[in-house]
C-alpha atoms as a PDB file:
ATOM      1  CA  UNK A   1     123.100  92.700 110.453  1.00  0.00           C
ATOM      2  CA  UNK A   2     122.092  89.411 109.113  1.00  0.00           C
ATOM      3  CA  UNK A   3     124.468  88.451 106.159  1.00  0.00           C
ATOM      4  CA  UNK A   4     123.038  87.874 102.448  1.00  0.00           C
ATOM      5  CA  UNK A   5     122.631  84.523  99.900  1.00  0.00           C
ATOM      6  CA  UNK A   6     124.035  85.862  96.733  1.00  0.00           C
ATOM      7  CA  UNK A   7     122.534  83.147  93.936  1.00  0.00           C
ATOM      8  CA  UNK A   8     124.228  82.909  90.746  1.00  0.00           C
ATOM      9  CA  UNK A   9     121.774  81.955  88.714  1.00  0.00           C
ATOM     10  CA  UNK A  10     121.932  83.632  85.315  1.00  0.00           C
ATOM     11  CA  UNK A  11     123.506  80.982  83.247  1.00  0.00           C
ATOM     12  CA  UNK A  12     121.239  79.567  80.417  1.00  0.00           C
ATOM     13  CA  UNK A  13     122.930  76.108  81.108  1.00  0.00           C
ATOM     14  CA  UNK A  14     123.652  75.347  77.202  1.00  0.00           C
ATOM     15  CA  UNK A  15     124.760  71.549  78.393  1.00  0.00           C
ATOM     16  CA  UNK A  16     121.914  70.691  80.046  1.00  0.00           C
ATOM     17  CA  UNK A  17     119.286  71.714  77.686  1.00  0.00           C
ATOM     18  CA  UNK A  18     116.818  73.582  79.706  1.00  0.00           C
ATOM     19  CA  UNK A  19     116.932  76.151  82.553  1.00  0.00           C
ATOM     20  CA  UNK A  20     118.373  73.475  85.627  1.00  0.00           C
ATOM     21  CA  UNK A  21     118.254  76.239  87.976  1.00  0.00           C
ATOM     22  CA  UNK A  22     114.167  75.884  88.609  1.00  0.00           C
ATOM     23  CA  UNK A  23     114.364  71.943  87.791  1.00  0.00           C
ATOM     24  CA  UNK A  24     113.384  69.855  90.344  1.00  0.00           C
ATOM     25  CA  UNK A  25     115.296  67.230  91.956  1.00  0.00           C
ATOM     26  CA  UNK A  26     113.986  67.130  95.480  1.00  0.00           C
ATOM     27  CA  UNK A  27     110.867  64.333  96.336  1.00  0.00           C
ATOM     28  CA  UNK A  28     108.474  66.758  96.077  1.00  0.00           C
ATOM     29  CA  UNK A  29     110.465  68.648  92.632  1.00  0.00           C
ATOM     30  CA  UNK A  30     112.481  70.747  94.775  1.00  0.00           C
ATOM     31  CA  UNK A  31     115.280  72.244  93.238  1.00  0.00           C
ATOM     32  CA  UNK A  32     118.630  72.568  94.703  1.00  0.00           C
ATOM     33  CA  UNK A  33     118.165  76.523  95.056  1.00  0.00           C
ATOM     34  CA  UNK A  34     115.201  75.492  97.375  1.00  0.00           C
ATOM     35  CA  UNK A  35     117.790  73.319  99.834  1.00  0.00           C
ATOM     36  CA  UNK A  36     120.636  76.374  99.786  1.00  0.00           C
ATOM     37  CA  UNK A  37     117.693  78.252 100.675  1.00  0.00           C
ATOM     38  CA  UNK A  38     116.972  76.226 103.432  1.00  0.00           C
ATOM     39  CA  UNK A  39     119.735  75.783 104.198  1.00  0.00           C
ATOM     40  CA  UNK A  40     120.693  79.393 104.669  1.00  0.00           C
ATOM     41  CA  UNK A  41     117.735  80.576 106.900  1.00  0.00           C
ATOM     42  CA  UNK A  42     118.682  77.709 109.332  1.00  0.00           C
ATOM     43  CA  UNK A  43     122.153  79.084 109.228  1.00  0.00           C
ATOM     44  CA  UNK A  44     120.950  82.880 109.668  1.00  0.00           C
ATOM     45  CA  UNK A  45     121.085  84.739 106.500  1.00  0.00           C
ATOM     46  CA  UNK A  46     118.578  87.262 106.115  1.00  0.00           C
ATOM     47  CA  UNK A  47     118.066  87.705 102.269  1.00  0.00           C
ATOM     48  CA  UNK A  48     118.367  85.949  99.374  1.00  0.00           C
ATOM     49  CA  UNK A  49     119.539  87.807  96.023  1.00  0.00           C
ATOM     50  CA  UNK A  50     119.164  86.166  92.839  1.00  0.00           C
ATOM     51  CA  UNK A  51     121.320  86.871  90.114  1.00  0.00           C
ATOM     52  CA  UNK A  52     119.775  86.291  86.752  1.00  0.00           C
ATOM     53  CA  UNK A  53     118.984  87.702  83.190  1.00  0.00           C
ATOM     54  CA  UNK A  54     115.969  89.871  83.084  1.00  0.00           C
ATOM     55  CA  UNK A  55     113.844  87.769  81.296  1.00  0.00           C
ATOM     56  CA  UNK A  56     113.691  84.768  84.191  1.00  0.00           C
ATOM     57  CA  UNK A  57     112.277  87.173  86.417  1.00  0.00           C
ATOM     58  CA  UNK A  58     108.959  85.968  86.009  1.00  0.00           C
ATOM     59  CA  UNK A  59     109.991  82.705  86.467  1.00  0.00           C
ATOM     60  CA  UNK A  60     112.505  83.237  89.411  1.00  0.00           C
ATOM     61  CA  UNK A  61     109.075  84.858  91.455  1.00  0.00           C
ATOM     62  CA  UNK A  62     106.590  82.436  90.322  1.00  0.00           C
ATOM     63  CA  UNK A  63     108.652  79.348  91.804  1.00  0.00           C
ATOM     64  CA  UNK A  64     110.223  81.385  94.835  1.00  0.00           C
ATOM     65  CA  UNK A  65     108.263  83.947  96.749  1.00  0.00           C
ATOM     66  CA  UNK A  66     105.125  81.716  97.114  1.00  0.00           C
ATOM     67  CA  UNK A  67     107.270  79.328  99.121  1.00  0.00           C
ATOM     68  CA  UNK A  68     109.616  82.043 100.617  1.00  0.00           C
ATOM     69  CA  UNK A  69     107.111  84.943 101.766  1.00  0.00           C
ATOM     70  CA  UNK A  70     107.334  85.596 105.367  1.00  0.00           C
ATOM     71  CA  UNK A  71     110.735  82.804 105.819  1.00  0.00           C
ATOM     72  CA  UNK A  72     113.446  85.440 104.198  1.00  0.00           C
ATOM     73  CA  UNK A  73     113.535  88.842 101.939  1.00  0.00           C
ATOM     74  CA  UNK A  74     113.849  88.245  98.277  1.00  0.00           C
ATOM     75  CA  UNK A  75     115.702  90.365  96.077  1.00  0.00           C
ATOM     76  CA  UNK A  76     116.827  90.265  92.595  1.00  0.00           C
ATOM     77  CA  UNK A  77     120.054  91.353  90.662  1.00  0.00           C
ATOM     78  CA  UNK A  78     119.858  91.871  86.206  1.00  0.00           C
ATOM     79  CA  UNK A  79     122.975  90.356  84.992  1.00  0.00           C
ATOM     80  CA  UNK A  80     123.344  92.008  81.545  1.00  0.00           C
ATOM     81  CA  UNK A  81     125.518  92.266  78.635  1.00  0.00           C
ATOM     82  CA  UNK A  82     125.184  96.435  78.729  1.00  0.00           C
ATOM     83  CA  UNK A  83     128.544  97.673  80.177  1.00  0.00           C
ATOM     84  CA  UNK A  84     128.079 101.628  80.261  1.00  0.00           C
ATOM     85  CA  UNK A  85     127.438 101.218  83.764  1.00  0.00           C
ATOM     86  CA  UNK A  86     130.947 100.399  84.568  1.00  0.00           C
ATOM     87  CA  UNK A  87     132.125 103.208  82.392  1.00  0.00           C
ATOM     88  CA  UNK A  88     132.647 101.290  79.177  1.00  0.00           C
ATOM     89  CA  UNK A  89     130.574 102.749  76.671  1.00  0.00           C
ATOM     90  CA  UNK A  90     131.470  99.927  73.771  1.00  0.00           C
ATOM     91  CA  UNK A  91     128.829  97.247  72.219  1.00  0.00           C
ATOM     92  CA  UNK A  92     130.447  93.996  72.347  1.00  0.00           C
ATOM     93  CA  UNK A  93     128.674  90.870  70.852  1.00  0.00           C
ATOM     94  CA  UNK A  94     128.661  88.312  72.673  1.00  0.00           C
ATOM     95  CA  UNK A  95     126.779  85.010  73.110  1.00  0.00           C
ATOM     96  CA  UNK A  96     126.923  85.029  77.279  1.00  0.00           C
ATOM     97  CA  UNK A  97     127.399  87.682  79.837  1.00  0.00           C
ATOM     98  CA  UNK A  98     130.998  88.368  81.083  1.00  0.00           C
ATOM     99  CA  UNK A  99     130.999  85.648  84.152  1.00  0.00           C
ATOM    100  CA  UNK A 100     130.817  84.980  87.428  1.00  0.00           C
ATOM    101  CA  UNK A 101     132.921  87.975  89.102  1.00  0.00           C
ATOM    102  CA  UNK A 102     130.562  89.772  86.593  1.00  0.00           C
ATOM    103  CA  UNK A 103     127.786  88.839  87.875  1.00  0.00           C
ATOM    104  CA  UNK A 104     128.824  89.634  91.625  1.00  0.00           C
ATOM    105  CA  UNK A 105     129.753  93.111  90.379  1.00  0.00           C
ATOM    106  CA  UNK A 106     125.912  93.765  88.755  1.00  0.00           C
ATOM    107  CA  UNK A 107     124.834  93.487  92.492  1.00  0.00           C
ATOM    108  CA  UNK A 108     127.149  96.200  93.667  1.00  0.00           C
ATOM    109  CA  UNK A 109     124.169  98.896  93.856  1.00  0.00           C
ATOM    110  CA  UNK A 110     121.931  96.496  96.101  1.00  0.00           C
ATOM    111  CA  UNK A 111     123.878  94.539  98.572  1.00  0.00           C
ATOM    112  CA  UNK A 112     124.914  96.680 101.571  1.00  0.00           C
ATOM    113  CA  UNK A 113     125.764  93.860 103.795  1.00  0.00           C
ATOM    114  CA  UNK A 114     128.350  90.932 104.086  1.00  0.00           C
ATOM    115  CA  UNK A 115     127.470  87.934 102.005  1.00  0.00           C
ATOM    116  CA  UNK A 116     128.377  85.059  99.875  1.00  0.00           C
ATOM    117  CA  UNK A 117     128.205  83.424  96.901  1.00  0.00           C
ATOM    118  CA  UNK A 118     127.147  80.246  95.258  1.00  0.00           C
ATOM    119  CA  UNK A 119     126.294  78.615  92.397  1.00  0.00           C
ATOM    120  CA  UNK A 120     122.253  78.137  91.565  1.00  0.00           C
ATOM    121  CA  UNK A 121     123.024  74.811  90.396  1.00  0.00           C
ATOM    122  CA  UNK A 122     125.515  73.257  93.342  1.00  0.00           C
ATOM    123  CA  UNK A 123     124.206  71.250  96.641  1.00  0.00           C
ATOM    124  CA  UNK A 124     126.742  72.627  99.358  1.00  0.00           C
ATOM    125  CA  UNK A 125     125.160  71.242 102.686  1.00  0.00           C
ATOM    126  CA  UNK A 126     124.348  72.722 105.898  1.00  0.00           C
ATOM    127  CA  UNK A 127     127.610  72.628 107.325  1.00  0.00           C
ATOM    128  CA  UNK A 128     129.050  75.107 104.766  1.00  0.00           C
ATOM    129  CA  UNK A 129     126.380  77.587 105.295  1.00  0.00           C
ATOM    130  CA  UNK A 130     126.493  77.566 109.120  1.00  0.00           C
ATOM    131  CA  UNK A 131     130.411  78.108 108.930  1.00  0.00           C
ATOM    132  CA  UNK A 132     129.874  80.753 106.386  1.00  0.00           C
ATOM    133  CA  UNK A 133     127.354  82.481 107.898  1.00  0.00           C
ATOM    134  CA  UNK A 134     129.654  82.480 111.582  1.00  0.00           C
ATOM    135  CA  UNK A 135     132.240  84.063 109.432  1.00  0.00           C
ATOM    136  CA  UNK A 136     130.186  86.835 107.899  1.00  0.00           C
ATOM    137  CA  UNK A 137     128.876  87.369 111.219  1.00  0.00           C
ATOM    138  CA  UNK A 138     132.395  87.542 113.322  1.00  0.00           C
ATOM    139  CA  UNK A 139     135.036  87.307 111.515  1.00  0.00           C
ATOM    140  CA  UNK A 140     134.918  89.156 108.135  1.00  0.00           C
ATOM    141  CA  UNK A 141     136.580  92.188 107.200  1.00  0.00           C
ATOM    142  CA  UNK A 142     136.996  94.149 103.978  1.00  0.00           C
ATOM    143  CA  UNK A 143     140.565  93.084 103.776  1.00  0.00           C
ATOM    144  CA  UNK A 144     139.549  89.423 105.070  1.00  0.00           C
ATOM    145  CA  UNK A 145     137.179  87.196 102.872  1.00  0.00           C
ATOM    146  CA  UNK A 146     136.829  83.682 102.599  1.00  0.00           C
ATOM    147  CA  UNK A 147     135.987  80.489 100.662  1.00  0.00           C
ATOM    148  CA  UNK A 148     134.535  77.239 101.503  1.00  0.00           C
ATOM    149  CA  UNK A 149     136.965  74.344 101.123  1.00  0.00           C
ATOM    150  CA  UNK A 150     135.867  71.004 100.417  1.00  0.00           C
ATOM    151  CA  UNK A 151     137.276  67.615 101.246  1.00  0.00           C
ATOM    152  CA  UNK A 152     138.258  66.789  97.305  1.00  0.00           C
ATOM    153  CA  UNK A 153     137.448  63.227  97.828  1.00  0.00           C
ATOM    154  CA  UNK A 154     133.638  64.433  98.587  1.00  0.00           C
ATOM    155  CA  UNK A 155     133.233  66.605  95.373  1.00  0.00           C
ATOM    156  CA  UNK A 156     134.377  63.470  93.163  1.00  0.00           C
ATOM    157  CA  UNK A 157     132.098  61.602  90.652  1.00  0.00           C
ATOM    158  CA  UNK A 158     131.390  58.134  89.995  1.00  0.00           C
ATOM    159  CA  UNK A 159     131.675  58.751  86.368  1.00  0.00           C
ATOM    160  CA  UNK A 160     135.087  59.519  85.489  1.00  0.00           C
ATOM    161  CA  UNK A 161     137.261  62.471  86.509  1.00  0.00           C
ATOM    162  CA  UNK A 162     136.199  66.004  87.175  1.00  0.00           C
ATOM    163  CA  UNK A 163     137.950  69.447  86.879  1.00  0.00           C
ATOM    164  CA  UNK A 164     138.521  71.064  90.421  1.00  0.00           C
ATOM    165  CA  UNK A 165     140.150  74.347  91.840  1.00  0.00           C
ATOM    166  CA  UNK A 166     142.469  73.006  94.253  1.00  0.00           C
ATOM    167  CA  UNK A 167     143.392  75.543  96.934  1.00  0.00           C
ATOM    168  CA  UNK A 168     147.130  76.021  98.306  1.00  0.00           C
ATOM    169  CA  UNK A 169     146.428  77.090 101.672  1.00  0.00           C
ATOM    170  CA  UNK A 170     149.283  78.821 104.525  1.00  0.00           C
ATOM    171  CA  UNK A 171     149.989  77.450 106.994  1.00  0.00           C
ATOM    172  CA  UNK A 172     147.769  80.177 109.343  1.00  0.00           C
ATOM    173  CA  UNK A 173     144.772  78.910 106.861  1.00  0.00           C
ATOM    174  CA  UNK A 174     144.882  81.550 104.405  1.00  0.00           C
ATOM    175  CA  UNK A 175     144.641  80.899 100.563  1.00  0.00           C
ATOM    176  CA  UNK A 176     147.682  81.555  98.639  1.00  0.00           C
ATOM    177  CA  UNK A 177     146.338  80.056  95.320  1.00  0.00           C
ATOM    178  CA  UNK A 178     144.112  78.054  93.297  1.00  0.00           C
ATOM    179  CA  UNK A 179     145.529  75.494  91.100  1.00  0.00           C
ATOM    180  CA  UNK A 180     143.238  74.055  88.149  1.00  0.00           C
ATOM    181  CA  UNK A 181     143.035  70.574  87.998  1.00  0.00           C
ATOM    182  CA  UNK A 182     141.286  69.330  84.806  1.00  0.00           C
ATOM    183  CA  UNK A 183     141.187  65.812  85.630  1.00  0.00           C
ATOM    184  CA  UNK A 184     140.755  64.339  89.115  1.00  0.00           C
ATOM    185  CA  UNK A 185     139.934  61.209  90.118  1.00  0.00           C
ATOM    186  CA  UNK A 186     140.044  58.372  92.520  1.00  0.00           C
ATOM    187  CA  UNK A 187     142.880  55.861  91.649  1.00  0.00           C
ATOM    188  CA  UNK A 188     143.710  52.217  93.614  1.00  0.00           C
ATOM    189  CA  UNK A 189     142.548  53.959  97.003  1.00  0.00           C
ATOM    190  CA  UNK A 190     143.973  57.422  96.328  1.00  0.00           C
ATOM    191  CA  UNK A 191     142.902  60.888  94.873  1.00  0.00           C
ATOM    192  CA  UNK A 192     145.278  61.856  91.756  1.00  0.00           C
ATOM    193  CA  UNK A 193     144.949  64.212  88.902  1.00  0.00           C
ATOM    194  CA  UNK A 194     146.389  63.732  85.786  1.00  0.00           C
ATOM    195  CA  UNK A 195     148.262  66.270  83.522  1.00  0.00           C
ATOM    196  CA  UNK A 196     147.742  66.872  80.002  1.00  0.00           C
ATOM    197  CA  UNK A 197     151.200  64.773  79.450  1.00  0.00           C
ATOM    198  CA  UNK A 198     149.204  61.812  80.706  1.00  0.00           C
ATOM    199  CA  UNK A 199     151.125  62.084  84.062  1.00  0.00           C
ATOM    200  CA  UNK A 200     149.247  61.586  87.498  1.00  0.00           C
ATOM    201  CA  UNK A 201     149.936  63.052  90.301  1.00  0.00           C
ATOM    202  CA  UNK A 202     148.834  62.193  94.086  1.00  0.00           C
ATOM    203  CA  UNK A 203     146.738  64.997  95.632  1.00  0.00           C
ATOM    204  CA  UNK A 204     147.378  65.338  99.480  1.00  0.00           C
ATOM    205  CA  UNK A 205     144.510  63.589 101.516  1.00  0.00           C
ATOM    206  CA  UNK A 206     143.914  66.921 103.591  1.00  0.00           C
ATOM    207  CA  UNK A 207     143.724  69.489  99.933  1.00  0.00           C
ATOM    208  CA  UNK A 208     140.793  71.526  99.912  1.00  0.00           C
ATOM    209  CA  UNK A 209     138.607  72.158  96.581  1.00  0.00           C
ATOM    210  CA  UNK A 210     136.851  75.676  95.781  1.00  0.00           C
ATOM    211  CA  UNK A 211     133.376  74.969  94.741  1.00  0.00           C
ATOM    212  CA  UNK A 212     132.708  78.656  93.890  1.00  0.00           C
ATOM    213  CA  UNK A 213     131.074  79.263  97.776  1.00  0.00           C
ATOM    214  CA  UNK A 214     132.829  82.812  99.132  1.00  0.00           C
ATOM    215  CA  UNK A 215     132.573  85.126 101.486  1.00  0.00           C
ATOM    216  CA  UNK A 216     132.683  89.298 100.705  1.00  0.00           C
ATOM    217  CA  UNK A 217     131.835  92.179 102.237  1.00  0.00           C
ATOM    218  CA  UNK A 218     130.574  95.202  99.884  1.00  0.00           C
ATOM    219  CA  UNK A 219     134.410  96.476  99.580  1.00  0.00           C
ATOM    220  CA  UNK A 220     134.771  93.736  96.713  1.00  0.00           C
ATOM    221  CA  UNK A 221     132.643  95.899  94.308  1.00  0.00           C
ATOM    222  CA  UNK A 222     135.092  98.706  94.576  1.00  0.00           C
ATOM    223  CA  UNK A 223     138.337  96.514  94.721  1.00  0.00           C
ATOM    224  CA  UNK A 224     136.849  94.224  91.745  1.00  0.00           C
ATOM    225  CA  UNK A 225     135.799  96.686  89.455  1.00  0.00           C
ATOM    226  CA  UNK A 226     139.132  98.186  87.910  1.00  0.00           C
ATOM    227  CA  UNK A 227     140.041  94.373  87.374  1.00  0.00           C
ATOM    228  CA  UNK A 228     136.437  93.438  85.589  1.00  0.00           C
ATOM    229  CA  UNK A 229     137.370  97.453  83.580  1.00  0.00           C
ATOM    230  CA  UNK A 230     141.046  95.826  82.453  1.00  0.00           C
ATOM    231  CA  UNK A 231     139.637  92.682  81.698  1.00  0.00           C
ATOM    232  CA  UNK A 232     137.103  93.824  78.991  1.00  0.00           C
ATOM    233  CA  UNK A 233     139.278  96.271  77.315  1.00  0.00           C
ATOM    234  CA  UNK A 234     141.721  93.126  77.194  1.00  0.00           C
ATOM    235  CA  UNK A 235     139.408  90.624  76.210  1.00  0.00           C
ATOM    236  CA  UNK A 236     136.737  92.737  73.870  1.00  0.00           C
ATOM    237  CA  UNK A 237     137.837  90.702  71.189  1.00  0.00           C
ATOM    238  CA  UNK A 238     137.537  87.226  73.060  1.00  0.00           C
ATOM    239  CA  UNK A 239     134.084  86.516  73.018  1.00  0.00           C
ATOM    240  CA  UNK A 240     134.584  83.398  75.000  1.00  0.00           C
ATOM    241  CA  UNK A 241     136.352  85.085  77.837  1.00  0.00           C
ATOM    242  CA  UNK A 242     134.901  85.027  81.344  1.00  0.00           C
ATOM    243  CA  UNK A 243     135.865  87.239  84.798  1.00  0.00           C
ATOM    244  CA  UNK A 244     135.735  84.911  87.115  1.00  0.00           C
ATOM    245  CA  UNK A 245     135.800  85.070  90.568  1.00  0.00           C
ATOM    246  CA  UNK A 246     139.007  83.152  91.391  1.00  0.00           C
ATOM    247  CA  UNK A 247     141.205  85.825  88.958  1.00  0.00           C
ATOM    248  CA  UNK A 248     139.497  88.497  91.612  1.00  0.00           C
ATOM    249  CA  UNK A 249     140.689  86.353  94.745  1.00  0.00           C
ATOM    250  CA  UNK A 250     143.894  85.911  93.086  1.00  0.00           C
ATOM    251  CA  UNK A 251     144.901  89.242  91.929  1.00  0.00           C
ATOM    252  CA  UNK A 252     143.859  90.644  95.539  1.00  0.00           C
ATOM    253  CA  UNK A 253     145.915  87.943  97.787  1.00  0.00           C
ATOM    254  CA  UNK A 254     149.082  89.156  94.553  1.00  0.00           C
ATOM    255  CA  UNK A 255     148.295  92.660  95.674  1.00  0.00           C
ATOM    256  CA  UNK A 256     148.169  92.132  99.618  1.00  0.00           C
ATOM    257  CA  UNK A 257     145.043  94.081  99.039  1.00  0.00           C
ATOM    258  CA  UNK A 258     142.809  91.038 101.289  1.00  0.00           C
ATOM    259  CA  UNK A 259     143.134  87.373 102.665  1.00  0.00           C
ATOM    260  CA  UNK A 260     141.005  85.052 102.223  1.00  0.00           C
ATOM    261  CA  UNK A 261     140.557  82.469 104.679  1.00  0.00           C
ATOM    262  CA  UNK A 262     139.939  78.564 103.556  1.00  0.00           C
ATOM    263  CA  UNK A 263     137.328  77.658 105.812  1.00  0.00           C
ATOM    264  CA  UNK A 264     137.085  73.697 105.824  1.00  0.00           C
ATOM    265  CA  UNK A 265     133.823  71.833 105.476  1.00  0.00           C
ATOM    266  CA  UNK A 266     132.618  68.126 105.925  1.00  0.00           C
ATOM    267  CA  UNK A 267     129.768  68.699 103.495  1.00  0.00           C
ATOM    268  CA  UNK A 268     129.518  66.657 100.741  1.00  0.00           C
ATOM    269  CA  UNK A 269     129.255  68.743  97.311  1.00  0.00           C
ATOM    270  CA  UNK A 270     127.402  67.843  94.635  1.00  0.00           C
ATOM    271  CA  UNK A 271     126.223  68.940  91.456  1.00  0.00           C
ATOM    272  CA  UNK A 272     124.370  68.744  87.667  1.00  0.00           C
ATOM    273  CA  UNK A 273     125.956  69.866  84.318  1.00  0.00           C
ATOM    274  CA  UNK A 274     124.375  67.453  81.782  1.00  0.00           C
ATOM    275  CA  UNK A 275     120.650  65.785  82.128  1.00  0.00           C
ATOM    276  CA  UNK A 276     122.540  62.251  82.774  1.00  0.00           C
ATOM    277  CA  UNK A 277     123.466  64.040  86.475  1.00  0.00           C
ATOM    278  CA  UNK A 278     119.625  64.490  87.460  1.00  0.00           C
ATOM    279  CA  UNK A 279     119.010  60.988  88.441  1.00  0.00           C
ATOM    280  CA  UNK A 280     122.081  61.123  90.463  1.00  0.00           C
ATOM    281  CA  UNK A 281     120.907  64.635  91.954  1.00  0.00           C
ATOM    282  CA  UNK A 282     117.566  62.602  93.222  1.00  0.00           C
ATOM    283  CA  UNK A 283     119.341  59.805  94.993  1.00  0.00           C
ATOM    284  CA  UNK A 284     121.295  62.273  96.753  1.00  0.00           C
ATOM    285  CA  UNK A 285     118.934  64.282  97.928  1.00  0.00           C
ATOM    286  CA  UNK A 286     116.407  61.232  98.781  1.00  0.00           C
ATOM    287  CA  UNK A 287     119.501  59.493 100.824  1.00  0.00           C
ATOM    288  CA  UNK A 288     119.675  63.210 103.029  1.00  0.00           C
ATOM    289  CA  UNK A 289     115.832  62.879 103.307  1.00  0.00           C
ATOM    290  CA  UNK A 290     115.871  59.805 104.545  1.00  0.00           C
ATOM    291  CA  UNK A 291     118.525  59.786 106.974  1.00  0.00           C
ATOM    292  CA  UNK A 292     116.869  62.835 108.749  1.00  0.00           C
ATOM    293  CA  UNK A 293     118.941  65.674 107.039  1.00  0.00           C
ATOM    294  CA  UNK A 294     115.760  67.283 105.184  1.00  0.00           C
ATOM    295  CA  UNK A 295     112.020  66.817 105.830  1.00  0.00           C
ATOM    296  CA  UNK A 296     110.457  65.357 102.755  1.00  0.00           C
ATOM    297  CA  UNK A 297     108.487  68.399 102.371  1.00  0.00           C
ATOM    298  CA  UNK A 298     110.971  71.699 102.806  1.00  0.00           C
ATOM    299  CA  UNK A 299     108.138  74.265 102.324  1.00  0.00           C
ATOM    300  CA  UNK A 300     105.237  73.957 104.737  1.00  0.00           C
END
């Protein structure tokens, strides 16, 4: 059973002032959901599974299933802000949906195979998808999941420093926890972050980052959703407050309920949050193109 691309694309990406998910970037206006895409056929996943709001539907198809019909099913997952289907039968305002371990739970009635998880709005590389998908394939388990971990030093930006998950992994390669870093950076050769206090700290040359790329069989739907329950009733008066993934990861490996394993990538990550990234994006993507990585054209 081939595994699945789970997309996470229902975010109406308030910084960057339109919907970056179906912006293009690519030489011929790609966008970067079109090279994870890619990227994941080559790799051997056999569906791709957008998760977004309702109301992009039209817009997901329009842009997608042209280019995708006959190279990979296409399915989509309704994020929503209605929580009676989890057994919560309270209205709770709120100006975004409930996050990103959320949003993997509102595909729990769809996806019957392994898969994994990414962000619509990340470039993760081929490498990362190939190891994922040999994982999913051989080595996952519904007490074994995984993450992708990437070299910190290639998920930095040129423009100051950047907020990353750093993973403490065992010594058999197995996550034991994610540490927020809020600002990382490249200092006089080295990587460092910097606490609030205004003290900075090296970072080990070999520390792995979570970019929000895992690996799950369907088990997590069932493990995950007394957490997602316990957050709400916890949170209902937070409006701000978002179940993300990492608290599921963490609150599984506290429970010796599953692993996950850290699988290590060369790939270089990156990414847009604000309209000042896009020009960035492009030269990325048209330095990959050019050395040979992507054809010009990824859609023939």
């Amino acid at each position: 059973m081939k595994p699945t691309l789970l997309i996470l694309a229902a975010g109406m990406a308030s910084r960057y002032g339109s919907m970056k998910q179906v912006d293009g970037f690519g030489p011929n206006n790609e966008t970067i959901i079109d090279y994870s895409i890619y990227d994941a056929i080559r790799a051997g996943f056999g569906k791709v599974s957008f998760i977004i709001r309702e109301e992009f539907l039209d817009s997901f198809k329009s842009i997608f299933e042209p280019k995708l019909k006959g190279k990979i099913e296409v399915d989509y997952v309704f994020q929503s802000y209605d929580l009676t289907p989890f057994g919560i039968n309270k209205t709770i305002e709120r100006q975004k949906p409930w996050g990103t371990g959320h949003a993997v739970l509102a595909a729990r009635n769809q996806v019957k195979e392994p898969f994994c998880v990414i962000n619509a709005d990340d470039f993760y590389g081929y490498d990362a998808f190939d190891k994922m998908a040999k994982f999913l394939t051989n080595e996952v388990r519904d007490d074994y999941y995984s993450l992708m971990g990437y070299e910190v030093d290639k998920t930095l930006s040129e423009y100051g420093a950047v907020s990353r998950g750093i993973c403490k992994v065992s010594s058999s390669g197995s996550l034991e926890e994610i540490n927020e870093r809020t600002k990382v950076y490249a200092k006089d050769g080295q990587i460092v972050y910097e606490e609030e206090n205004g003290q900075v700290y090296p970072l080990h040359q070999d520390a792995r980052a979570s970019m929000n790329f895992w690996g799950f069989t369907p088990a997590i739907f069932a493990q995950s959703e007394p957490m997602f329950k316990r957050f709400v009733e916890a949170n209902e008066n937070n409006p701000k407050a978002e179940f993300f993934i990492p608290l599921m990861a963490e609150q599984l490996v506290e429970a010796s309920e599953a692993d996950f394993k850290v699988i290590p990538t060369s790939s270089k990550w990156f990414g847009v949050t604000y309209k000042e990234d896009k020009p960035i994006v492009q030269k990325s993507l048209q330095e990959l193109v050019a050395s040979g990585a992507y054809p010009e054209k990824l859609w023939i």
